[in-house]
N, C-alpha and C. Protein backbone atom coordinates (compact mmCIF):
# COMPACT_ATOMS: atom_id res chain seq x y z
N UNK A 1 0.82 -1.16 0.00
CA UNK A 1 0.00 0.00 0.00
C UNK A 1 0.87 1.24 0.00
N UNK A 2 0.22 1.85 -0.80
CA UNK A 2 1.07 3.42 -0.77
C UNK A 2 0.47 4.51 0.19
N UNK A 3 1.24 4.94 0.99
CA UNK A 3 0.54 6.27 1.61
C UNK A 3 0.78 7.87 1.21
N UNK A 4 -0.23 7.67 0.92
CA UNK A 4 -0.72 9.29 0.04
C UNK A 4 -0.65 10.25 1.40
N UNK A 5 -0.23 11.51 0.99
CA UNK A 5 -0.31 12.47 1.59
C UNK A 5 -0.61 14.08 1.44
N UNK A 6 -1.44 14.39 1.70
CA UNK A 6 -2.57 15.18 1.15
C UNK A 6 -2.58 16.14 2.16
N UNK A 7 -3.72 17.27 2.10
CA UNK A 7 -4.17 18.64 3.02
C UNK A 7 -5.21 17.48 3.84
N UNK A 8 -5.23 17.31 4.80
CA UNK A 8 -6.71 16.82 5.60
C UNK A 8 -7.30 18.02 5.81
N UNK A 9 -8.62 17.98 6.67
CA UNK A 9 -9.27 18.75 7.29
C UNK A 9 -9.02 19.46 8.13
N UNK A 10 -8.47 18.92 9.28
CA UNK A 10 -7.60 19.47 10.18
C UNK A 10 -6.73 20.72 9.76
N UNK A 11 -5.40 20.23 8.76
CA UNK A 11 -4.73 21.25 8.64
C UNK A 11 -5.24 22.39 7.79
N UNK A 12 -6.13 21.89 7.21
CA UNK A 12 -6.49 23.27 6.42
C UNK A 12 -7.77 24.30 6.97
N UNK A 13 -8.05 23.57 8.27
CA UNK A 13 -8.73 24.78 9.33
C UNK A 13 -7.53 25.20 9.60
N UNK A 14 -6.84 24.71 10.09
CA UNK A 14 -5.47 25.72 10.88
C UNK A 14 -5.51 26.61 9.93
N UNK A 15 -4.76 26.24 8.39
CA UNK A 15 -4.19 27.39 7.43
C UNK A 15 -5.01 28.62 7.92
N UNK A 16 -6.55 28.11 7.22
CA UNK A 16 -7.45 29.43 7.08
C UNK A 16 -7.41 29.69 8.03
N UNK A 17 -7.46 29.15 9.23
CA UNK A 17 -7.45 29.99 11.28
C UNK A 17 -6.32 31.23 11.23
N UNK A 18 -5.36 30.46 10.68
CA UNK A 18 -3.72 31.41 10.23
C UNK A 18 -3.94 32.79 9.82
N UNK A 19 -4.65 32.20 8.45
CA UNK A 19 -4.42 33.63 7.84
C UNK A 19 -5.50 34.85 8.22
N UNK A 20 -6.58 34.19 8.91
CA UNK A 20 -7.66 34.82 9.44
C UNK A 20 -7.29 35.98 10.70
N UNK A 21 -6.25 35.01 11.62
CA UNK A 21 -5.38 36.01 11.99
C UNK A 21 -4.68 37.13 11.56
N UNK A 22 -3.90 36.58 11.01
CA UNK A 22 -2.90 37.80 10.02
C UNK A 22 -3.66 38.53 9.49
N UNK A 23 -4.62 38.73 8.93
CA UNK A 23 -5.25 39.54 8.14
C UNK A 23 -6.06 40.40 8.93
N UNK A 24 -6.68 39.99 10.12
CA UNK A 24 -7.21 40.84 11.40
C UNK A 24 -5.99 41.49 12.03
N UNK A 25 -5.33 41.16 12.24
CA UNK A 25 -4.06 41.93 12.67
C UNK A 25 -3.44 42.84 11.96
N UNK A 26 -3.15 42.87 10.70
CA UNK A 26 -3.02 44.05 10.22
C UNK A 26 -3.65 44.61 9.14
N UNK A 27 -5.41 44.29 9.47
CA UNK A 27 -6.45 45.44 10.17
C UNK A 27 -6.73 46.19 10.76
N UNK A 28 -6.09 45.42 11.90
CA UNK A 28 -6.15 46.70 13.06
C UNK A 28 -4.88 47.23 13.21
N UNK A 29 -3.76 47.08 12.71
CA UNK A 29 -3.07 48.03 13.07
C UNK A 29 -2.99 49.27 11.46
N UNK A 30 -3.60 49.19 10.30
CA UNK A 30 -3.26 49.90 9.30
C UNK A 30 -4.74 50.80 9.99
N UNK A 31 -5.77 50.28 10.54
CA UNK A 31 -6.51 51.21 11.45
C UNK A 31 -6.38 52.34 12.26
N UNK A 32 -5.87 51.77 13.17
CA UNK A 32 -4.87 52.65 14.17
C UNK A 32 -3.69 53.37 13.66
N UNK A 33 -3.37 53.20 12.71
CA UNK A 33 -2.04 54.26 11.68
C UNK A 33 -2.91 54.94 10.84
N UNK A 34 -3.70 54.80 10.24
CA UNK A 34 -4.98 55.96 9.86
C UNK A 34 -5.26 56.76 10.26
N UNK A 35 -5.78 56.20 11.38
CA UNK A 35 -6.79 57.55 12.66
C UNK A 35 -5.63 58.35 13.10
N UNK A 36 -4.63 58.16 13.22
CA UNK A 36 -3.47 58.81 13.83
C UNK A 36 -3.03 59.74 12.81
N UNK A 37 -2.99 59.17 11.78
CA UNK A 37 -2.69 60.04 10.58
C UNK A 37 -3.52 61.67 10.77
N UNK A 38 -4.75 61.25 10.33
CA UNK A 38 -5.66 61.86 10.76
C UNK A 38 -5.91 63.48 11.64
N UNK A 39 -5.17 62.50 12.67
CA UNK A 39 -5.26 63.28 14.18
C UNK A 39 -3.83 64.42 13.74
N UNK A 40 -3.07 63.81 13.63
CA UNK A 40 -1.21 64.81 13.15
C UNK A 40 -1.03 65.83 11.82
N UNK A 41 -2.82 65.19 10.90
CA UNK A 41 -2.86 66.19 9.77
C UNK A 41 -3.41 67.15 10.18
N UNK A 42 -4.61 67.18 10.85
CA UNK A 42 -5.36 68.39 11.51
C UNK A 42 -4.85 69.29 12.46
N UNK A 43 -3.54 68.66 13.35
CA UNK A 43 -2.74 69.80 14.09
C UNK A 43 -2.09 70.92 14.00
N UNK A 44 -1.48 70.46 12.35
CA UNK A 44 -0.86 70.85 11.78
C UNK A 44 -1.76 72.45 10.99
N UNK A 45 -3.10 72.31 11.04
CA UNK A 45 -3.27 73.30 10.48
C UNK A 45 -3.34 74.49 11.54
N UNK A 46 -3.24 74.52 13.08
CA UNK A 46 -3.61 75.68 13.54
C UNK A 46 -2.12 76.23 13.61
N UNK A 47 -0.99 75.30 13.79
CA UNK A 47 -0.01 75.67 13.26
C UNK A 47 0.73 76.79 12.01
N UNK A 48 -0.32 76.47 11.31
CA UNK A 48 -0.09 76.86 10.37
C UNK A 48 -0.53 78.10 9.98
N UNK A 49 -1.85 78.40 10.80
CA UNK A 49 -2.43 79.69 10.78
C UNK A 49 -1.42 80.54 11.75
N UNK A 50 -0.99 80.21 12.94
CA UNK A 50 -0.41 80.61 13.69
C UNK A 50 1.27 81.08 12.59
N UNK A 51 1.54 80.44 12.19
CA UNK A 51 2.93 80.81 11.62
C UNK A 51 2.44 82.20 10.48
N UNK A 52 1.47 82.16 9.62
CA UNK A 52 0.91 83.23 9.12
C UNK A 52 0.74 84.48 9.61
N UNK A 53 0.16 84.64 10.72
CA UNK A 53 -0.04 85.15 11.08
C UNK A 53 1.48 85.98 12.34
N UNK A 54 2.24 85.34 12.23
CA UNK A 54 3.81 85.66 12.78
C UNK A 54 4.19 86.32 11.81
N UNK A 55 4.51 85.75 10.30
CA UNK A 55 4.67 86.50 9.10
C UNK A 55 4.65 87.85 8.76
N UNK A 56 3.41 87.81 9.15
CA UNK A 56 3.00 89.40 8.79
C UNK A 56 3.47 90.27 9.88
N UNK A 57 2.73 90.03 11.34
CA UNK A 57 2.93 90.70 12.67
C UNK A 57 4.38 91.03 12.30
N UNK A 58 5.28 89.74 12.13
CA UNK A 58 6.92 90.22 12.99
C UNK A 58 7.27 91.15 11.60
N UNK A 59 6.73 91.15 10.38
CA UNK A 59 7.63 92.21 9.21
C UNK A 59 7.03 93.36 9.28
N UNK A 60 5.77 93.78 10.66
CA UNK A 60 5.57 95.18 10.66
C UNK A 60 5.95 95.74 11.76
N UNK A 61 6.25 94.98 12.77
CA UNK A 61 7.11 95.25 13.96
C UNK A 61 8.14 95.50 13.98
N UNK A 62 9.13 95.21 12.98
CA UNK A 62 10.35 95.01 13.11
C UNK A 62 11.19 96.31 12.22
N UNK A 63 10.27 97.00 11.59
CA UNK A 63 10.26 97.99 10.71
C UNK A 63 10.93 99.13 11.47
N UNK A 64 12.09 100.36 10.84
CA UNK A 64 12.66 101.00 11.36
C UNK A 64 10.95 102.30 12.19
N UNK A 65 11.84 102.66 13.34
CA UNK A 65 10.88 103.67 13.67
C UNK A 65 9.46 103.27 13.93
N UNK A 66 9.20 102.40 14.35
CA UNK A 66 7.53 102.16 14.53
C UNK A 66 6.88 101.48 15.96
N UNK A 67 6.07 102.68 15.65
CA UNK A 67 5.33 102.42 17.49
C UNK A 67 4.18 102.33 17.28
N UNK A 68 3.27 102.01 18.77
CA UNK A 68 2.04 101.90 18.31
C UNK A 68 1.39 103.22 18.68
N UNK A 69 0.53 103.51 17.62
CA UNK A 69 -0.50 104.57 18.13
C UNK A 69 -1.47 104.38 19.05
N UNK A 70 -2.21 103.73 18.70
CA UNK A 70 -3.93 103.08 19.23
C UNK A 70 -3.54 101.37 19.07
N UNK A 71 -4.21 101.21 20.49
CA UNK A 71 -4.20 99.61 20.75
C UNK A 71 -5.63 99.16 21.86
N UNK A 72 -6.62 99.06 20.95
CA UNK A 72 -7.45 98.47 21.94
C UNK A 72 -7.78 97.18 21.89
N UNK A 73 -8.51 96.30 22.73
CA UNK A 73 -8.79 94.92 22.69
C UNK A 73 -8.69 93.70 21.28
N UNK A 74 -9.15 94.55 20.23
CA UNK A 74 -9.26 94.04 18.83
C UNK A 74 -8.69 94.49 17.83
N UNK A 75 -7.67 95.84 18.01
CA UNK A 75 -7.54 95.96 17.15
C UNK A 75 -5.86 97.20 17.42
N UNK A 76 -5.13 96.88 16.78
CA UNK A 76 -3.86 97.76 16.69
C UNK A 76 -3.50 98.97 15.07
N UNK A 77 -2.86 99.79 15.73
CA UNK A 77 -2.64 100.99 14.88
C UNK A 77 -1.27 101.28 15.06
N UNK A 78 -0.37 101.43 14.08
CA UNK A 78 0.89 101.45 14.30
C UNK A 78 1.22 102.65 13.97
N UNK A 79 1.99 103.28 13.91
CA UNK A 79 2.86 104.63 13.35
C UNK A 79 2.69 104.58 12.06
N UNK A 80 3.55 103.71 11.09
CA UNK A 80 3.29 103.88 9.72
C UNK A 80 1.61 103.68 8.99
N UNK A 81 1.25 103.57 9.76
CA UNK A 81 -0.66 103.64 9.32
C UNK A 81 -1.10 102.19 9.11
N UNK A 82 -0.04 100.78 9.82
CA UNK A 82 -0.30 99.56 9.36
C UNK A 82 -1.83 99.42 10.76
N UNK A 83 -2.82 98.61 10.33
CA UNK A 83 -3.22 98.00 11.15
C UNK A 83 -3.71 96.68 11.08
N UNK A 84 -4.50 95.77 12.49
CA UNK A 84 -4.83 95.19 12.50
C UNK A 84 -5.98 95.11 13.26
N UNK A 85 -6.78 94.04 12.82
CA UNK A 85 -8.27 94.14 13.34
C UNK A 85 -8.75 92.89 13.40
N UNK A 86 -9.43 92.35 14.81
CA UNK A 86 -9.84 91.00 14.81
C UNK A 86 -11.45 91.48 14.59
N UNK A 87 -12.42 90.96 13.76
CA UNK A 87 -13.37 91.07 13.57
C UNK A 87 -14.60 89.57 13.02
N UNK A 88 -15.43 89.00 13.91
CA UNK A 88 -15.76 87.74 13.32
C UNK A 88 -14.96 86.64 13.14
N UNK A 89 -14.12 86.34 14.18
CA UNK A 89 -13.22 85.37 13.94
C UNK A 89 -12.70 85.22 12.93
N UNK A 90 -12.14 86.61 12.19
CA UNK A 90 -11.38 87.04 11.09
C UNK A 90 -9.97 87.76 11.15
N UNK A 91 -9.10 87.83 10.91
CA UNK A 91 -7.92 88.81 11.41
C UNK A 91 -7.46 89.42 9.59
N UNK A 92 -8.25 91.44 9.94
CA UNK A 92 -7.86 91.98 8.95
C UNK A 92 -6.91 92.77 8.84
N UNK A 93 -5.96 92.94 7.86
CA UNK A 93 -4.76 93.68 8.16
C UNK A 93 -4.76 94.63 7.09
N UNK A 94 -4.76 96.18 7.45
CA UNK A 94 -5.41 97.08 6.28
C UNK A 94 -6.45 97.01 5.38
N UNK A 95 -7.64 96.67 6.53
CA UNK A 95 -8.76 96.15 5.82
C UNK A 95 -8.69 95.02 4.86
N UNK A 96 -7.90 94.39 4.72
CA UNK A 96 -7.74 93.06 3.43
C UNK A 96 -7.53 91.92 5.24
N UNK A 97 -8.38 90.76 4.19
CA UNK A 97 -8.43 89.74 5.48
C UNK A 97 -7.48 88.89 5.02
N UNK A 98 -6.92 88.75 6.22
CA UNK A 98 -5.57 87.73 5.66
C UNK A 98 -5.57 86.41 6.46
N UNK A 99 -6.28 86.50 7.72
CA UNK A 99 -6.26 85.17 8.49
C UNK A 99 -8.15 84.49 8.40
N UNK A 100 -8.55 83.20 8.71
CA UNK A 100 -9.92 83.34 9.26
C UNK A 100 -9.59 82.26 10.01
N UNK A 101 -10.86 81.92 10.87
CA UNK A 101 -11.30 80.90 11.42
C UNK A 101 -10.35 81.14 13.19
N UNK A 102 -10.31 82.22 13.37
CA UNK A 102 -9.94 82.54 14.60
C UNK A 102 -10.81 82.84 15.65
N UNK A 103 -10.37 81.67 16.90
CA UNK A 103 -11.66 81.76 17.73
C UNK A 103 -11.65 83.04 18.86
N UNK A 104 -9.92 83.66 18.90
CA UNK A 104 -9.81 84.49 19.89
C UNK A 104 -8.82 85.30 19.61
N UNK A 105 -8.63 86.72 19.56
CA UNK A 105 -7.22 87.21 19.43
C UNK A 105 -7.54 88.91 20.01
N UNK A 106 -6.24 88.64 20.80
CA UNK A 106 -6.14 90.12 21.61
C UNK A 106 -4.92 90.72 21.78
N UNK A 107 -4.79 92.27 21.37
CA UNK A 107 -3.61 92.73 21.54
C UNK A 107 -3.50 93.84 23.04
N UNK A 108 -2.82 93.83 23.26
CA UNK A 108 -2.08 94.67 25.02
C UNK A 108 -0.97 95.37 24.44
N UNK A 109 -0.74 96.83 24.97
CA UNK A 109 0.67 97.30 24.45
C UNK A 109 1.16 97.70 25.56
N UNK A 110 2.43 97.95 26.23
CA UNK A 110 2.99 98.92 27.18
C UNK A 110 4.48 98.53 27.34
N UNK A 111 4.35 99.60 27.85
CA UNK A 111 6.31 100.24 27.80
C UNK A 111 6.56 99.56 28.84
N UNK A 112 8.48 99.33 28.57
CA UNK A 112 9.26 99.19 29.81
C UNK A 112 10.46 99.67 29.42
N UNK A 113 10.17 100.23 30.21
CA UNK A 113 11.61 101.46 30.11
C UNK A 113 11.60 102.45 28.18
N UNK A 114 12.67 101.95 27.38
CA UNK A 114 12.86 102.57 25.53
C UNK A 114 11.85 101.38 25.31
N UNK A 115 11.59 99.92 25.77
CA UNK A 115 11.16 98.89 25.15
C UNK A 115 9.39 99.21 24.85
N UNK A 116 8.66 98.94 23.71
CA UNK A 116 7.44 99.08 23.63
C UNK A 116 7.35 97.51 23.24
N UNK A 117 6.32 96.82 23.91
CA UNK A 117 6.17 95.40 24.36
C UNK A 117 4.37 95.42 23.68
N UNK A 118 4.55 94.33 22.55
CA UNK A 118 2.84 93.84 22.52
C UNK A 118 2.90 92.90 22.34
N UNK A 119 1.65 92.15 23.70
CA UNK A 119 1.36 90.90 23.70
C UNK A 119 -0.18 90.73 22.92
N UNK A 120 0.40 89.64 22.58
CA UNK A 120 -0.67 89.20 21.22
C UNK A 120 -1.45 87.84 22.35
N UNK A 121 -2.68 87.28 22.47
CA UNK A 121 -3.17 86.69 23.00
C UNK A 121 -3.86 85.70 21.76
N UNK A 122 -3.97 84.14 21.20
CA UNK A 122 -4.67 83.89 20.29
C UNK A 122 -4.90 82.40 20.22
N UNK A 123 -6.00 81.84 19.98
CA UNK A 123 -6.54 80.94 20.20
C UNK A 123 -7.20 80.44 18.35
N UNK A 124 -6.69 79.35 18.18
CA UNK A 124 -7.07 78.77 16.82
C UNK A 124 -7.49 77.26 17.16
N UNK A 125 -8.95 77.37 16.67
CA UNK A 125 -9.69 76.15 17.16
C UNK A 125 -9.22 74.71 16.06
N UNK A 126 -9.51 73.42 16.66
CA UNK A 126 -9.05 72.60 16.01
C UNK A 126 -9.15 71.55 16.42
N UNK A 127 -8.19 70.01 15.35
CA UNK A 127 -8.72 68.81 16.64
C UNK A 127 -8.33 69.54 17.84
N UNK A 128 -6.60 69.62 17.31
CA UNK A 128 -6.55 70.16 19.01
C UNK A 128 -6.45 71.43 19.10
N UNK A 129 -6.93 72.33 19.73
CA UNK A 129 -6.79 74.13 20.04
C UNK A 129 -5.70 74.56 20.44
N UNK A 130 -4.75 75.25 19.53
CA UNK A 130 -4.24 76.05 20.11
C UNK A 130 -4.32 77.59 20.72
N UNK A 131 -3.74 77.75 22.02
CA UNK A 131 -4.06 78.99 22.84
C UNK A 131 -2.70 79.62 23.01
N UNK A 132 -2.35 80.62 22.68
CA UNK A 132 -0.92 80.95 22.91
C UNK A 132 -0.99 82.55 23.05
N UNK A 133 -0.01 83.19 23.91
CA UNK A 133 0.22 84.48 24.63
C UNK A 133 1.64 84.42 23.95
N UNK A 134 1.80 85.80 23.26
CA UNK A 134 3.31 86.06 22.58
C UNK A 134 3.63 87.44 22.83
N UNK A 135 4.85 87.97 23.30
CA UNK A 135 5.18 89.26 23.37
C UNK A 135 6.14 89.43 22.70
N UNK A 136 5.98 90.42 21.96
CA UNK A 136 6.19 90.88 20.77
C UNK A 136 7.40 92.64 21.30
N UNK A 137 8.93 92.25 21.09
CA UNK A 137 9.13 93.51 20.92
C UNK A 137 9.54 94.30 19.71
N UNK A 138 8.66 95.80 19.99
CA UNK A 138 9.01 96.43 18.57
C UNK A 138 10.23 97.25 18.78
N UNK A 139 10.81 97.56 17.67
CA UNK A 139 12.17 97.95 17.06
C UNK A 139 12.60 98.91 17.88
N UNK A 140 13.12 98.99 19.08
CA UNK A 140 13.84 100.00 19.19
C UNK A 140 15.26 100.94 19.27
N UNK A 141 16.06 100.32 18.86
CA UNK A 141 17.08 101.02 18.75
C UNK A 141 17.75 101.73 17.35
């Protein structure tokens, strides 16, 4: 007699048990590297408003000779006639809107000593919110 040797039943539940595994397994982990994805793309954008919005601020601050005139809660006036204005969770700069989707932003000005100091207060909603307080010094020497 010859003995044949073949897939039984047995082993070929295992196989499929096998791969039934493997294939649930990285299910769940190309899952969990998704959602994460996800989560690190959306951070990135309040970031990003936030760096915009540095852009502009630090190249009118930094300008020879410039102080502030008028600074109330929403809105700043500089010497050279630049301003800014939070309006509607909008941030306009010489009336042209250059930022949106801002949930909070406040400017403070005051001296110390030659130094003229403005703190910028600003909040950009998101997965995650950023809230950040920046003091800002303008040009003086």
């Amino acid at each position: 007699m010859r003995s044949e040797r073949g897939i039984t039943l047995t082993s070929l539940v295992v196989y499929v048990l096998g791969i039934t595994i493997i294939i649930s397994i990285i299910t769940l982990v190309s899952t969990y590297f998704y959602k994460n994805i996800k989560i690190v793309s959306g951070t990135g954008k309040n970031s990003e408003i936030y760096t915009a919005f540095n852009m502009y601020f630090l190249g009118d601050i930094k300008k020879e000779d410039i102080a502030v005139t008028s600074c109330t809660g929403d809105k700043i006036i500089f010497s050279d006639g630049t301003s800014y204005q939070y309006l509607g969770k909008r941030l306009y700069r010489n009336g042209a809107e250059i930022l949106r989707n801002i949930e909070l932003l406040n400017f403070e000005s005051k001296k110390q000593g030659e130094k003229e100091i403005v703190t910028v207060r600003i909040a950009i909603p998101g997965n995650t919110n950023l809230t950040l307080s920046t003091d800002y010094v303008l040009r003086y020497w």
